[in-house]
C-alpha atoms as a PDB file:
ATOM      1  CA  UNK A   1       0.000   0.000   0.000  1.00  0.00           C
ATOM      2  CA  UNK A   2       1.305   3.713  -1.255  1.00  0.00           C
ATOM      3  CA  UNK A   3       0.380   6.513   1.143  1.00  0.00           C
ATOM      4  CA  UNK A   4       0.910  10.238  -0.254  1.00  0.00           C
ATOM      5  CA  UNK A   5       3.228  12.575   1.586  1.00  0.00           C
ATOM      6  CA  UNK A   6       3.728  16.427   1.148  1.00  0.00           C
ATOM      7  CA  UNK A   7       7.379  17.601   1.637  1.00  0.00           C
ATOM      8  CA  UNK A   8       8.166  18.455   4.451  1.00  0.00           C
ATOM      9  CA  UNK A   9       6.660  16.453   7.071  1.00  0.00           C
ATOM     10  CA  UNK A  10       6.463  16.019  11.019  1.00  0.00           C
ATOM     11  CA  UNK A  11       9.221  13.415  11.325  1.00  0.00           C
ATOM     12  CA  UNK A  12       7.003  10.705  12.815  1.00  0.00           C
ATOM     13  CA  UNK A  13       4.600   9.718  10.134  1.00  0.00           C
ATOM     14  CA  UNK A  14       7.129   7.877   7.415  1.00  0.00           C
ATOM     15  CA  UNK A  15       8.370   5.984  10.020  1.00  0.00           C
ATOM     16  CA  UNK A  16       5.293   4.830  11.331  1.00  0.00           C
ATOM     17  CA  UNK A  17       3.710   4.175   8.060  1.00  0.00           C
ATOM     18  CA  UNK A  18       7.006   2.353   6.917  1.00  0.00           C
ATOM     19  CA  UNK A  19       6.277   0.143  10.787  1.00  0.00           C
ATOM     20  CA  UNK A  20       2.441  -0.434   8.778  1.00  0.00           C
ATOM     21  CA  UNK A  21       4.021  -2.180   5.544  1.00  0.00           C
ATOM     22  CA  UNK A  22       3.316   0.560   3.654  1.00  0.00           C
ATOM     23  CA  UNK A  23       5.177   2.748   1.148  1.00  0.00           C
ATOM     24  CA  UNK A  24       5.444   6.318   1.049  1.00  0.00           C
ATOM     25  CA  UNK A  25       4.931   8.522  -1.864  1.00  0.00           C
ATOM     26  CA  UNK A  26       6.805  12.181  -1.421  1.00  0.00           C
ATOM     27  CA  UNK A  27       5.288  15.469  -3.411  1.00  0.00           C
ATOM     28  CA  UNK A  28       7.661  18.436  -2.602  1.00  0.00           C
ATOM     29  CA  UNK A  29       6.244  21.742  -1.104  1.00  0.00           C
ATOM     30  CA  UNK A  30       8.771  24.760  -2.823  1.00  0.00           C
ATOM     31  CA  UNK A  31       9.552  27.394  -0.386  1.00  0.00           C
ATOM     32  CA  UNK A  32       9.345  30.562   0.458  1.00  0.00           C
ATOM     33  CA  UNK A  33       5.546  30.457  -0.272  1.00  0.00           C
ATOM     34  CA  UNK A  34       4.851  26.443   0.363  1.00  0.00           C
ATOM     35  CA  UNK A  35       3.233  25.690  -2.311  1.00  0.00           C
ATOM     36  CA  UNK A  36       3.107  22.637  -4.778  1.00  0.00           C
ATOM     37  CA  UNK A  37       3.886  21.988  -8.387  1.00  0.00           C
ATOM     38  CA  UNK A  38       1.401  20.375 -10.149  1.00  0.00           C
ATOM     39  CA  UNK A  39       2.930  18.293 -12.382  1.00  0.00           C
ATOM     40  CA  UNK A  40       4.858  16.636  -9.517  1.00  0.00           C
ATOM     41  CA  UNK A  41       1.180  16.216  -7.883  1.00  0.00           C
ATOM     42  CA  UNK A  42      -0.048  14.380 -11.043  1.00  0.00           C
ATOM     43  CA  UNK A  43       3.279  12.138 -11.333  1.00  0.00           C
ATOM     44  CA  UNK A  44       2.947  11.234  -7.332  1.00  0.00           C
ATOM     45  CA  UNK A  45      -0.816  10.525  -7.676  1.00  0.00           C
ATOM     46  CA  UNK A  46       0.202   8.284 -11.062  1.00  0.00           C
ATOM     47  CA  UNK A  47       1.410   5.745  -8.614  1.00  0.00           C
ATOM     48  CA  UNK A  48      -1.752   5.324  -7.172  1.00  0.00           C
ATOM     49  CA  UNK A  49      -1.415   6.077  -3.399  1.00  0.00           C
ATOM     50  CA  UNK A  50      -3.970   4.208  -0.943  1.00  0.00           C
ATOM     51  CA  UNK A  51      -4.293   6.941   0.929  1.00  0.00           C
ATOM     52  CA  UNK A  52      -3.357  11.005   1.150  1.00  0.00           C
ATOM     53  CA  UNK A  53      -1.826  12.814   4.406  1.00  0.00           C
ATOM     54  CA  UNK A  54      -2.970  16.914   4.355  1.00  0.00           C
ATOM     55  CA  UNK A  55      -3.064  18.656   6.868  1.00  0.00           C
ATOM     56  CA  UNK A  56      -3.550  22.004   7.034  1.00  0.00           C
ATOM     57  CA  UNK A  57      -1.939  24.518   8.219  1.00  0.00           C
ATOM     58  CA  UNK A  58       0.648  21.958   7.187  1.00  0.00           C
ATOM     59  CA  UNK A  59       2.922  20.603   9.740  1.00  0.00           C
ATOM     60  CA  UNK A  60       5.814  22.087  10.026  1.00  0.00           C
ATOM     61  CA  UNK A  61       5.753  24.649   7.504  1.00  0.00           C
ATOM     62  CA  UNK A  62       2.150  26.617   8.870  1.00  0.00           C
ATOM     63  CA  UNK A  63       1.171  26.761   5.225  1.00  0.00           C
ATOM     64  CA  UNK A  64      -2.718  26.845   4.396  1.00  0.00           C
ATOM     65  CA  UNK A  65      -3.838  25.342   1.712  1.00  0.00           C
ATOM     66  CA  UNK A  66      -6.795  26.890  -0.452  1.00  0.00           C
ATOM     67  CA  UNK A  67      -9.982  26.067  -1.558  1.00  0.00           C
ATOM     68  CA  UNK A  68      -8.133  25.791  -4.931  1.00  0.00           C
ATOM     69  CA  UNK A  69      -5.436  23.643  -3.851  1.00  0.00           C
ATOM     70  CA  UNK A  70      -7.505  21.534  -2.153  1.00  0.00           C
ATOM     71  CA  UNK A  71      -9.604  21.068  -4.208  1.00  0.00           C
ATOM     72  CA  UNK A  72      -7.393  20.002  -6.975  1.00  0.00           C
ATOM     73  CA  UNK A  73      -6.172  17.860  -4.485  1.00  0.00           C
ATOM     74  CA  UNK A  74      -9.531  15.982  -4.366  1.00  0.00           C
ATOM     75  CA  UNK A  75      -9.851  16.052  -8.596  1.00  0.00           C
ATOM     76  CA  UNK A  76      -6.800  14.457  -8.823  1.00  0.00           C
ATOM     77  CA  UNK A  77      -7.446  12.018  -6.890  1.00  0.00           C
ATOM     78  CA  UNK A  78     -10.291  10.668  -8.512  1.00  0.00           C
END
């Protein structure tokens, strides 16, 4: 099972989902604003995670993500 990451992350959740058999799948945030790329969204997602980890504000960089963002989040997903 593939799980979906955003770069960077609290330090604790690869390791635990690595402990859970499963495989993580890294899309970058790009400083100074935090935001993604969506290209490297679409190639992430084209490996066909199980499941997505969002939070928002994002942990640790504070960024919130936008109705936008999210919900391109949720199209491309589908």
């Amino acid at each position: 099972m593939r799980w979906w990451f955003i770069e960077p992350y609290y330090d604790s959740y690869v390791p635990n989902i690595i402990m859970a058999h499963a495989k993580p799948v890294y899309v970058p945030l790009h400083p100074p604003t935090w935001t993604f790329d969506a290209d490297e969204l679409r190639a992430a997602l084209s490996r066909r995670p199980r499941a997505l980890l969002l939070n928002t504000p994002h942990n640790p960089s504070g960024r919130v993500f936008s109705r936008e963002e999210l919900t391109f989040d949720r199209r491309a997903m589908h």
